[in-house]
PDB file of N, CA and C in Angstrom:
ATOM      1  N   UNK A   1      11.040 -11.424  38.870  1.00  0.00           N
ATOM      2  CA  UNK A   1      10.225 -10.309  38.423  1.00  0.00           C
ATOM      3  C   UNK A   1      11.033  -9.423  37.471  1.00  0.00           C
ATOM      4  N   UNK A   2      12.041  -8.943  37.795  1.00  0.00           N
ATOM      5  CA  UNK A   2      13.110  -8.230  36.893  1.00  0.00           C
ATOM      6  C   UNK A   2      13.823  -8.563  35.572  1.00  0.00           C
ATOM      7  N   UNK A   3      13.784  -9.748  35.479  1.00  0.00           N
ATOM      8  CA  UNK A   3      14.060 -11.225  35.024  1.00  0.00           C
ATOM      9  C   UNK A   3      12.906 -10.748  33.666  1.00  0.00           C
ATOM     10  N   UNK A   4      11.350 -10.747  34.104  1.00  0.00           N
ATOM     11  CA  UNK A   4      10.334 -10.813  33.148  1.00  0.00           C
ATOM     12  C   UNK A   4      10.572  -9.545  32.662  1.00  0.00           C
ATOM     13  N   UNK A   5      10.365  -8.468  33.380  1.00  0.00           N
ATOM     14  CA  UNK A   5      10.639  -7.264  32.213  1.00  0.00           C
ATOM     15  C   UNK A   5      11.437  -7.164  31.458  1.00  0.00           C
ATOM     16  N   UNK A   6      12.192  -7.822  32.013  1.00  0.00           N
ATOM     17  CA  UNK A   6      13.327  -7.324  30.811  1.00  0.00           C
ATOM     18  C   UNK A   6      13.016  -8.428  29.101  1.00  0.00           C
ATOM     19  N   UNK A   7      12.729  -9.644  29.771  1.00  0.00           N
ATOM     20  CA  UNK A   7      12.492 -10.337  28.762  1.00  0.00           C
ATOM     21  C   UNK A   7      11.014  -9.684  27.994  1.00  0.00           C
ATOM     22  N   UNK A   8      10.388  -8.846  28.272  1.00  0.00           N
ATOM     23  CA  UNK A   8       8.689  -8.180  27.826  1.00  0.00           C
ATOM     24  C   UNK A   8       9.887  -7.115  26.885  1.00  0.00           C
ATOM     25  N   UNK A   9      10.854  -6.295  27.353  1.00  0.00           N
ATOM     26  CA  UNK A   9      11.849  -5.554  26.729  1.00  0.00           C
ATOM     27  C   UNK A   9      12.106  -5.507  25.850  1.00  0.00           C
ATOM     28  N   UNK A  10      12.975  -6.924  25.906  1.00  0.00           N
ATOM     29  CA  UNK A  10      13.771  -7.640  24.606  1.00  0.00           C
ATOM     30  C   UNK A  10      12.840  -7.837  23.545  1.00  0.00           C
ATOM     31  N   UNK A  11      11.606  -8.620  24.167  1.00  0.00           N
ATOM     32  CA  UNK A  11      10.571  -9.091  22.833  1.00  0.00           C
ATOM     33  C   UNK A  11      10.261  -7.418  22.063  1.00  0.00           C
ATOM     34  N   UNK A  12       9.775  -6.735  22.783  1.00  0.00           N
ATOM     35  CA  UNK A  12       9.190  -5.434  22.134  1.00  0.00           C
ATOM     36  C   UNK A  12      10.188  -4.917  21.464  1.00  0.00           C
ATOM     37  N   UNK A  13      11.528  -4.751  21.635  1.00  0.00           N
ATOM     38  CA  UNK A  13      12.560  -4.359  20.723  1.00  0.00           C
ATOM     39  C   UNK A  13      12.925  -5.445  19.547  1.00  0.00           C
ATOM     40  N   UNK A  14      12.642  -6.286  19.785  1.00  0.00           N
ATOM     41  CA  UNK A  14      12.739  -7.495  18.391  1.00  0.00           C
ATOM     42  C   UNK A  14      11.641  -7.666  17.594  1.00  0.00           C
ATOM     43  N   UNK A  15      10.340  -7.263  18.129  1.00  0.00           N
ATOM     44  CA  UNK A  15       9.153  -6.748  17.721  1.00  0.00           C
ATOM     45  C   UNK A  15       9.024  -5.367  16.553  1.00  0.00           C
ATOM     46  N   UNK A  16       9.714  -4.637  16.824  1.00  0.00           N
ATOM     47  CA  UNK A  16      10.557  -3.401  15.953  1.00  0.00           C
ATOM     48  C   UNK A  16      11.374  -3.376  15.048  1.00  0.00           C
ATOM     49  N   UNK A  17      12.259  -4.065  15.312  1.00  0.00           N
ATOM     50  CA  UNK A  17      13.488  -4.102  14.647  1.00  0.00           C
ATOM     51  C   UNK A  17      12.882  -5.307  13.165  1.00  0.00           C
ATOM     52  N   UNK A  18      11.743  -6.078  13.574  1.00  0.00           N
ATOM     53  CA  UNK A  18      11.087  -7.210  13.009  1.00  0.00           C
ATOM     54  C   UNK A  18      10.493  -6.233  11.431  1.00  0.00           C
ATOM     55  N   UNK A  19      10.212  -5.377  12.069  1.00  0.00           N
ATOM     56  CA  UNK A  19       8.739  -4.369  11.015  1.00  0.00           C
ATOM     57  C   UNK A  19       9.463  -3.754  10.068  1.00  0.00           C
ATOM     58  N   UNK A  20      10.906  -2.971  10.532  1.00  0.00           N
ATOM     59  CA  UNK A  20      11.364  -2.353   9.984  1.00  0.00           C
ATOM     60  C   UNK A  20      11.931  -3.131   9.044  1.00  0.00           C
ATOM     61  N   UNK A  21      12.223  -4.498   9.129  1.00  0.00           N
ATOM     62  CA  UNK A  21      12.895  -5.415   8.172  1.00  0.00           C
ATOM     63  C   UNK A  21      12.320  -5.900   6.993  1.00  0.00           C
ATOM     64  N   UNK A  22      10.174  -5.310   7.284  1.00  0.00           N
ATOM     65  CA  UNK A  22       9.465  -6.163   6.626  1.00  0.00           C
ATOM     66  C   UNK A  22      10.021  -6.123   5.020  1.00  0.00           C
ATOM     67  N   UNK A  23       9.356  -6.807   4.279  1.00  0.00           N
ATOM     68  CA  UNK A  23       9.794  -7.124   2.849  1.00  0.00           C
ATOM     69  C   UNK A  23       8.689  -6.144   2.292  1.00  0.00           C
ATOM     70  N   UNK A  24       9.091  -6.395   0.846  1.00  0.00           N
ATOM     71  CA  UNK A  24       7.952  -5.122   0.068  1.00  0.00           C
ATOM     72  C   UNK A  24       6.468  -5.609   0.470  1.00  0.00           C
ATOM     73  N   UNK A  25       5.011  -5.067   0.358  1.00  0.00           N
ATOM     74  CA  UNK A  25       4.253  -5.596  -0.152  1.00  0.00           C
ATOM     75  C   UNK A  25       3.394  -5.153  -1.019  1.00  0.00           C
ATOM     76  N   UNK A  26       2.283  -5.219  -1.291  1.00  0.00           N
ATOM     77  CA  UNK A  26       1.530  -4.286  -2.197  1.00  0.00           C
ATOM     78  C   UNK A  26       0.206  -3.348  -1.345  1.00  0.00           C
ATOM     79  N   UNK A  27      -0.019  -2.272  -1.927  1.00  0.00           N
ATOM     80  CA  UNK A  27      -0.631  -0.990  -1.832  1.00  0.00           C
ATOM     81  C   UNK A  27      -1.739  -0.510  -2.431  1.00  0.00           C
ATOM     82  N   UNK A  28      -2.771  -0.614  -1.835  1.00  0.00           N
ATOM     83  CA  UNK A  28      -3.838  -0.044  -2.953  1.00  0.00           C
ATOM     84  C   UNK A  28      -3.837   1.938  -2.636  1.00  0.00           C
ATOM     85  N   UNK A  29      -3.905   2.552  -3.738  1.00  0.00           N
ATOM     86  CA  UNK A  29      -3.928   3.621  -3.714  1.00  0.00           C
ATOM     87  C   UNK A  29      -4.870   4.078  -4.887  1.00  0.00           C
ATOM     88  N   UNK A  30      -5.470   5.230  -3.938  1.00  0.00           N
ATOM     89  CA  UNK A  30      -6.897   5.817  -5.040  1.00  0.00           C
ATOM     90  C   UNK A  30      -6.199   6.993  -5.598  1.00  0.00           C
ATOM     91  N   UNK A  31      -6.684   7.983  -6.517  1.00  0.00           N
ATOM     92  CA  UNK A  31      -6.214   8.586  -6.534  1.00  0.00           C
ATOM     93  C   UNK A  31      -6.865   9.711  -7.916  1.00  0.00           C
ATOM     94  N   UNK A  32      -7.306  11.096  -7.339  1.00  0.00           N
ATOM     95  CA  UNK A  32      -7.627  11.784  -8.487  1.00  0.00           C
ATOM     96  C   UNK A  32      -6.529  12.713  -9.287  1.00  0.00           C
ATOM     97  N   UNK A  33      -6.746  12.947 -10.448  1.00  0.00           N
ATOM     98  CA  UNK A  33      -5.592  13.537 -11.388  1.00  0.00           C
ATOM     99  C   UNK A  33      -6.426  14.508 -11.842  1.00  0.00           C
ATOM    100  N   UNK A  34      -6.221  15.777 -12.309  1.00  0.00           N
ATOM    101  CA  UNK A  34      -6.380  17.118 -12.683  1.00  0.00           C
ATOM    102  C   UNK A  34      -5.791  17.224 -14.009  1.00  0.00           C
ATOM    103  N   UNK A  35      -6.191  17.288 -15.144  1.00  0.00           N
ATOM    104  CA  UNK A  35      -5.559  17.884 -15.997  1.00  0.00           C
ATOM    105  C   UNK A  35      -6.178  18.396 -17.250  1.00  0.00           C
ATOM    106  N   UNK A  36      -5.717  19.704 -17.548  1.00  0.00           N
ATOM    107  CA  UNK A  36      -6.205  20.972 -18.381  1.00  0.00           C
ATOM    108  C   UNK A  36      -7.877  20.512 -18.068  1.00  0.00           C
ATOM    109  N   UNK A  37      -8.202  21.165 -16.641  1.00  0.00           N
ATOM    110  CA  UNK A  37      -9.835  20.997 -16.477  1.00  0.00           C
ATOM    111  C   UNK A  37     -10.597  19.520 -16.187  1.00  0.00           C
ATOM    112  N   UNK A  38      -9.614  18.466 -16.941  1.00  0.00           N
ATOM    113  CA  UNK A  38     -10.099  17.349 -16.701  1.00  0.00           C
ATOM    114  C   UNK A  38     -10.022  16.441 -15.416  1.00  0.00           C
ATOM    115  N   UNK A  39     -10.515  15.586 -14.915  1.00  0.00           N
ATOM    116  CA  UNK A  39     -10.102  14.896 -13.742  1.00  0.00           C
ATOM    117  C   UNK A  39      -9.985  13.278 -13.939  1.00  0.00           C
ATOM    118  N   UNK A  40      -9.014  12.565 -13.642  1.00  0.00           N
ATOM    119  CA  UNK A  40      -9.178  11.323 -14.005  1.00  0.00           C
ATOM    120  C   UNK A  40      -9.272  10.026 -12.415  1.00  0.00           C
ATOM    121  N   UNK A  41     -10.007   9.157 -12.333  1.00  0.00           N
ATOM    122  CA  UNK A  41      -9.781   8.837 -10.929  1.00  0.00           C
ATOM    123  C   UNK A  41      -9.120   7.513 -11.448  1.00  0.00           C
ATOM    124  N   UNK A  42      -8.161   7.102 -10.710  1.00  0.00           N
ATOM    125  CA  UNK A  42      -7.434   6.260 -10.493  1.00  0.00           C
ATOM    126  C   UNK A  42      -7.309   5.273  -9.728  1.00  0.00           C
ATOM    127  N   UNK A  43      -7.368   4.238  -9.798  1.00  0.00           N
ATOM    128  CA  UNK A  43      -6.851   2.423  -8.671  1.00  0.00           C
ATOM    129  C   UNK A  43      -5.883   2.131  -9.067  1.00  0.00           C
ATOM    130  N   UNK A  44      -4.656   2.219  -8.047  1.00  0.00           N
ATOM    131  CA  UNK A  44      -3.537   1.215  -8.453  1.00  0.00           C
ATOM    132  C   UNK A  44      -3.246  -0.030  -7.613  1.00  0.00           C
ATOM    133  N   UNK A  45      -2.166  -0.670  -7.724  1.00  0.00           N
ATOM    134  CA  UNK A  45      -1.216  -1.275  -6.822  1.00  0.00           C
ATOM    135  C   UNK A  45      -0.268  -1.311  -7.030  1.00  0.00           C
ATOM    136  N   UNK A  46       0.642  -0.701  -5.873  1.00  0.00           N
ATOM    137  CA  UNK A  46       1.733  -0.329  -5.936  1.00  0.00           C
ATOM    138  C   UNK A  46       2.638  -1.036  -4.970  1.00  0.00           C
ATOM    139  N   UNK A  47       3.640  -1.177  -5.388  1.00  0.00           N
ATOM    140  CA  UNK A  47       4.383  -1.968  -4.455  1.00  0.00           C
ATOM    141  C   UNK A  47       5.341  -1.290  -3.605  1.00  0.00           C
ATOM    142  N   UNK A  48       5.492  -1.466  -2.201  1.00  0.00           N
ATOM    143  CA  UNK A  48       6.562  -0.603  -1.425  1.00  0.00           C
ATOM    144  C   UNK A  48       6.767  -1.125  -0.187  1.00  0.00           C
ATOM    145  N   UNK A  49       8.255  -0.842   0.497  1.00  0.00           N
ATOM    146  CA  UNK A  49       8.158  -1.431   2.137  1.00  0.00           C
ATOM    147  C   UNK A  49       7.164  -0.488   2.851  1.00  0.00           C
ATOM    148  N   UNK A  50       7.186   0.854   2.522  1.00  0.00           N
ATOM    149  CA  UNK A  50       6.506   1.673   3.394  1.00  0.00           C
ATOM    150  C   UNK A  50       5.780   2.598   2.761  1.00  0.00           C
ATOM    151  N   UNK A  51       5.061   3.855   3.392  1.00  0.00           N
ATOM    152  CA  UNK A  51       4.357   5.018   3.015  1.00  0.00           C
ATOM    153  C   UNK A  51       5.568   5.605   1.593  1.00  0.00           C
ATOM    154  N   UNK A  52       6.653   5.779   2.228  1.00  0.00           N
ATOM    155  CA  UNK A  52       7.775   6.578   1.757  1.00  0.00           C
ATOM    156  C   UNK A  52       7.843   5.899  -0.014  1.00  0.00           C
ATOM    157  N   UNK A  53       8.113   4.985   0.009  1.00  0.00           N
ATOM    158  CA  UNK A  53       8.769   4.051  -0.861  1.00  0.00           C
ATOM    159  C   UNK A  53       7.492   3.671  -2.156  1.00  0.00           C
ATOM    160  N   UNK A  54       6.537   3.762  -1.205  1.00  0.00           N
ATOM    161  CA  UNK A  54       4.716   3.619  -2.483  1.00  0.00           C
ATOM    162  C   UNK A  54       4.607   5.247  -2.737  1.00  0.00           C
ATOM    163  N   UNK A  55       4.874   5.925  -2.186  1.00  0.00           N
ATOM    164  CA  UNK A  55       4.789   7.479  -2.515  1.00  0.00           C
ATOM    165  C   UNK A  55       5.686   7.706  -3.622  1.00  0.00           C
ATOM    166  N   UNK A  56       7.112   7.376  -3.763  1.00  0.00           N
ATOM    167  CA  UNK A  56       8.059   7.361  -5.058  1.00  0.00           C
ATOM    168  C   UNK A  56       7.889   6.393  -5.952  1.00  0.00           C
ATOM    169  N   UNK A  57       6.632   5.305  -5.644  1.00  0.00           N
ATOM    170  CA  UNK A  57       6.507   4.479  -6.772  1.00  0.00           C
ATOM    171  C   UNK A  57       5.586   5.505  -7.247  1.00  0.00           C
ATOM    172  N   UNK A  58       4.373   6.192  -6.564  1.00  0.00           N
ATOM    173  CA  UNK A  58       3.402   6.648  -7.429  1.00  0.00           C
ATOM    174  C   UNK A  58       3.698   7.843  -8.298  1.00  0.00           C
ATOM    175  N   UNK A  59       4.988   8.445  -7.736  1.00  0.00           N
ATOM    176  CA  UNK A  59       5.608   9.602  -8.532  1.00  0.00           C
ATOM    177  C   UNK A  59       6.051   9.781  -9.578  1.00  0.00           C
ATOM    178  N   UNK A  60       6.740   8.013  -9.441  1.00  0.00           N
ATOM    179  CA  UNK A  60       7.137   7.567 -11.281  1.00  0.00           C
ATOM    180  C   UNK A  60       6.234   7.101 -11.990  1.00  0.00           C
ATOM    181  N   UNK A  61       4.663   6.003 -11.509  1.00  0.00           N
ATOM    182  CA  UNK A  61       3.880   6.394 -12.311  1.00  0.00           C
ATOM    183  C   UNK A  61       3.344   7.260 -12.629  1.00  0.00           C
ATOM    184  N   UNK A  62       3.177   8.304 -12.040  1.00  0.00           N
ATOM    185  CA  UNK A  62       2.318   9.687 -12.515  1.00  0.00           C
ATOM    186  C   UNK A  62       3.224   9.913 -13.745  1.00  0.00           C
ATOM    187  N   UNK A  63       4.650  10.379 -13.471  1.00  0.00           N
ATOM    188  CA  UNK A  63       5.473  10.771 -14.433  1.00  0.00           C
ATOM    189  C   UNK A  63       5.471  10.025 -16.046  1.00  0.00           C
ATOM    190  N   UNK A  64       5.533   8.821 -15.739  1.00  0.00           N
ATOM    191  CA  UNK A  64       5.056   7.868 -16.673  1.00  0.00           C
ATOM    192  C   UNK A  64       3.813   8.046 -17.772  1.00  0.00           C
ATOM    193  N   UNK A  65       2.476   8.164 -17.080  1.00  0.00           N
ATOM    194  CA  UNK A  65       1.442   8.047 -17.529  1.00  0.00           C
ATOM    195  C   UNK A  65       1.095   9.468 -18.109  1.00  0.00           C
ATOM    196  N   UNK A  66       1.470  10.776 -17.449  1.00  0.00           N
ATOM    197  CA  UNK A  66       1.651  11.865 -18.088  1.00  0.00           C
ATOM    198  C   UNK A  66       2.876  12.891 -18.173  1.00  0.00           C
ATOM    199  N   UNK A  67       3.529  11.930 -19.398  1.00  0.00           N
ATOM    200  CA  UNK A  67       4.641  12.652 -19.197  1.00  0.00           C
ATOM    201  C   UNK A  67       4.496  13.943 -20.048  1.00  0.00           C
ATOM    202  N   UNK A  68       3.355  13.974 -21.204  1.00  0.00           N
ATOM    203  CA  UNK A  68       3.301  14.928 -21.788  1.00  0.00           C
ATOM    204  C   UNK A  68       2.749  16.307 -21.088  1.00  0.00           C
ATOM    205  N   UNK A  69       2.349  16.025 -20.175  1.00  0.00           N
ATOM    206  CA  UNK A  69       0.956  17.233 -19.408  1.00  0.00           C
ATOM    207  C   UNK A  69       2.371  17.906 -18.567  1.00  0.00           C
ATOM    208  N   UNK A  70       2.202  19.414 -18.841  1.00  0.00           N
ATOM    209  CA  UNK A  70       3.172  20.518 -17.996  1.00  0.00           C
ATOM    210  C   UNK A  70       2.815  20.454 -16.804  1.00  0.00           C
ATOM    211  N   UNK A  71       1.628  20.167 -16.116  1.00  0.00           N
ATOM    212  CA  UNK A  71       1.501  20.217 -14.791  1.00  0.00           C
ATOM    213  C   UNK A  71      -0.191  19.677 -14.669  1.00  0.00           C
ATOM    214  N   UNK A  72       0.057  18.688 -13.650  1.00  0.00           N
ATOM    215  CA  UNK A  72      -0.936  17.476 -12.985  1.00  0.00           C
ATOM    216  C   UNK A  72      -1.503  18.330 -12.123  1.00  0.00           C
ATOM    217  N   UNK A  73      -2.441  18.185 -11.327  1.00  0.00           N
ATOM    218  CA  UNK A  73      -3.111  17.799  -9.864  1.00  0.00           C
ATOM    219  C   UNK A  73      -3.162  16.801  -9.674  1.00  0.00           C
ATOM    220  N   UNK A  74      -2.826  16.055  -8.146  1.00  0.00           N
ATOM    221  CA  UNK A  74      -2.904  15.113  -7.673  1.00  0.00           C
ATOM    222  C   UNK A  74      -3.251  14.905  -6.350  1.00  0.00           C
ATOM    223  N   UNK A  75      -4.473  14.655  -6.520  1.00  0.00           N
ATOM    224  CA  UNK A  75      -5.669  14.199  -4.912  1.00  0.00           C
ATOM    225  C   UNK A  75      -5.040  13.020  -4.636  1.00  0.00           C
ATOM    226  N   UNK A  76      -4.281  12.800  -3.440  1.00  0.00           N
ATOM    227  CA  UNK A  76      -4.678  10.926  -3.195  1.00  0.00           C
ATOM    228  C   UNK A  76      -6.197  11.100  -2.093  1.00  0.00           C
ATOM    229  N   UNK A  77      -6.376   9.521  -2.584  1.00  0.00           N
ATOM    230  CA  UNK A  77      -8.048   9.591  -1.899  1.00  0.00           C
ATOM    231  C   UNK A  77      -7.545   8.695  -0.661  1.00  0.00           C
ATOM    232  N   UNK A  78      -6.918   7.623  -1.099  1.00  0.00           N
ATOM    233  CA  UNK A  78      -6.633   6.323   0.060  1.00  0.00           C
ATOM    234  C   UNK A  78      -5.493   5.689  -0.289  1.00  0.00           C
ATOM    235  N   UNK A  79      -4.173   5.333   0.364  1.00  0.00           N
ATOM    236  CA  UNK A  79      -3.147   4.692   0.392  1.00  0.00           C
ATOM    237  C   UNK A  79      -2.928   3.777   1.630  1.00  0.00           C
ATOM    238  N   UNK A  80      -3.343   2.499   1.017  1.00  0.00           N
ATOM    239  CA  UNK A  80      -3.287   1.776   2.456  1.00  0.00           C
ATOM    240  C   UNK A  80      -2.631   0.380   1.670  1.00  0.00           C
ATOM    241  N   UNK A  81      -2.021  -0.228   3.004  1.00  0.00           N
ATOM    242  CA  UNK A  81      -1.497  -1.833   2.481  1.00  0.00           C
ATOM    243  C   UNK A  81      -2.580  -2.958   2.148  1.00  0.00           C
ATOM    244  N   UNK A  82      -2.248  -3.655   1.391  1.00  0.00           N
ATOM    245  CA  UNK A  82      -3.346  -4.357   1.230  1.00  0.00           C
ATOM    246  C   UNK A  82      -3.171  -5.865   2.031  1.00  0.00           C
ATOM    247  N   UNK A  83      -4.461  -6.081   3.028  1.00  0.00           N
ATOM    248  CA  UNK A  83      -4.806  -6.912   3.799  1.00  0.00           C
ATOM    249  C   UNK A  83      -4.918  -8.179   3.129  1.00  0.00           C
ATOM    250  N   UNK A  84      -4.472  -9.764   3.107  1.00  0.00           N
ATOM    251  CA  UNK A  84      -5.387 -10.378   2.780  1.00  0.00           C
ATOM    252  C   UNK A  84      -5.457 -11.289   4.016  1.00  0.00           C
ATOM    253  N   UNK A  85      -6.942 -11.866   3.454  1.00  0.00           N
ATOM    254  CA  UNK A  85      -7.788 -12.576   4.754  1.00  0.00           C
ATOM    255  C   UNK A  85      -8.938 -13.266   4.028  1.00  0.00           C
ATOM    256  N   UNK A  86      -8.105 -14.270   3.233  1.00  0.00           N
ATOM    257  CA  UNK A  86      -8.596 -15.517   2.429  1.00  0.00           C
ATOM    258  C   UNK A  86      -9.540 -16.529   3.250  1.00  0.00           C
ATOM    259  N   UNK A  87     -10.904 -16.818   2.411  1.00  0.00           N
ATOM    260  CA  UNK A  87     -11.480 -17.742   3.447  1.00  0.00           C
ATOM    261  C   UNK A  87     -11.787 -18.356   2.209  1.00  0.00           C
ATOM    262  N   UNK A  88     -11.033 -19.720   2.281  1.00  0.00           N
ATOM    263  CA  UNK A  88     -11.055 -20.938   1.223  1.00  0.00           C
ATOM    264  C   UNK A  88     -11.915 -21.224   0.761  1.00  0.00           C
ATOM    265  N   UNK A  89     -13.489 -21.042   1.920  1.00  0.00           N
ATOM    266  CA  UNK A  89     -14.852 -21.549   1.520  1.00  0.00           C
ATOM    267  C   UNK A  89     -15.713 -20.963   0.451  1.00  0.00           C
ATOM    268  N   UNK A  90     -15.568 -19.229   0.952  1.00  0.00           N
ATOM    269  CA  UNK A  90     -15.863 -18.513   0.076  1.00  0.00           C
ATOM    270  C   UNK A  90     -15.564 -19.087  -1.916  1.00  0.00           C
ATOM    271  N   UNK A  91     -14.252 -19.576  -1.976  1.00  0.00           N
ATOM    272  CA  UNK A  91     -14.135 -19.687  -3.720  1.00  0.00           C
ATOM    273  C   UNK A  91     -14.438 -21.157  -4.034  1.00  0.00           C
ATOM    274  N   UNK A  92     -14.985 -20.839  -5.187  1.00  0.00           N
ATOM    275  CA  UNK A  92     -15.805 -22.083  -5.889  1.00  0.00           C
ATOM    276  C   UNK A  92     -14.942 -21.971  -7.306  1.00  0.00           C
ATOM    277  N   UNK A  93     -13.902 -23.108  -7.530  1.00  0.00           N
ATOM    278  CA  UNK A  93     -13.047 -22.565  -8.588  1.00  0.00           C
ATOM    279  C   UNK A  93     -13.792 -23.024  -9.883  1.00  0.00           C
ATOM    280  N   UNK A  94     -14.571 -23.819 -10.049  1.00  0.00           N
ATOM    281  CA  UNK A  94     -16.004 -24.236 -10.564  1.00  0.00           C
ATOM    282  C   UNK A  94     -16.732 -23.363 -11.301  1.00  0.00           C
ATOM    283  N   UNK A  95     -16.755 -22.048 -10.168  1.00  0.00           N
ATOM    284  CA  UNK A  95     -17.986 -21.117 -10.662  1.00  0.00           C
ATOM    285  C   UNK A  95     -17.512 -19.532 -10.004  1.00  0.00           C
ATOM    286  N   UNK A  96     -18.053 -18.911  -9.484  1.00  0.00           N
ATOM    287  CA  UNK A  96     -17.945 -17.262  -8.982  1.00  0.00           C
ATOM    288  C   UNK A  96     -17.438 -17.463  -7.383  1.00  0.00           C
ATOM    289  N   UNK A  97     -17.223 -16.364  -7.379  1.00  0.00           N
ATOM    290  CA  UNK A  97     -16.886 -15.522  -5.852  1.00  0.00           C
ATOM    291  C   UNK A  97     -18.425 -16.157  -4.991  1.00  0.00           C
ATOM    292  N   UNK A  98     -18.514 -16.441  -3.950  1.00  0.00           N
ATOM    293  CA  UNK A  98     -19.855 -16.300  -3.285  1.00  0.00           C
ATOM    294  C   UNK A  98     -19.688 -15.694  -1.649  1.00  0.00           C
ATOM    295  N   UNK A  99     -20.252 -15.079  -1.583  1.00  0.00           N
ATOM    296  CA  UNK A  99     -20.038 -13.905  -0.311  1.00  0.00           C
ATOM    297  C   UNK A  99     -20.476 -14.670   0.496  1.00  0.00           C
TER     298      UNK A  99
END
């Protein structure tokens, strides 16, 4: 019995240590921009291991894309990883997407 917890232990700490190791992936992030009155909405993908790391990618694109503007607004709408969950049947390389 003591034996199993500990081994439920071990897994959950190698389970952790697993995530933190993950590799980059990509990020979809929405995102509205403010400038002199105007608003621009935005889709990217951004690449990052984490929240932290897609947050300083989007900082250098902002910087990038307006480097001329003295000062932005910046709404994010949605920053999430992007899922995939490919179903082979769905594509017809032939012809279109079919839902």
């Amino acid at each position: 019995m003591q034996q199993d917890k500990l081994q439920l232990m071990e897994g959950h700490w190698e389970h952790g240590t697993t995530q933190e190791e993950e590799s980059s992936r990509e990020w979809v992030v929405e995102y509205r921009v403010d400038v002199d009155n105007i608003s621009y909405h935005h889709l990217s993908m951004i690449e990052g291991k984490n929240l932290q790391t897609v947050q300083a990618n989007l900082f250098a694109e902002l910087r990038e894309e307006y480097s001329d503007s003295e000062r932005i607004d910046v709404t994010v709408i949605r920053m999430e990883p992007v899922e995939t969950h490919v179903i082979e049947r769905h594509f017809d390389t032939a012809s279109a997407y079919q839902p």
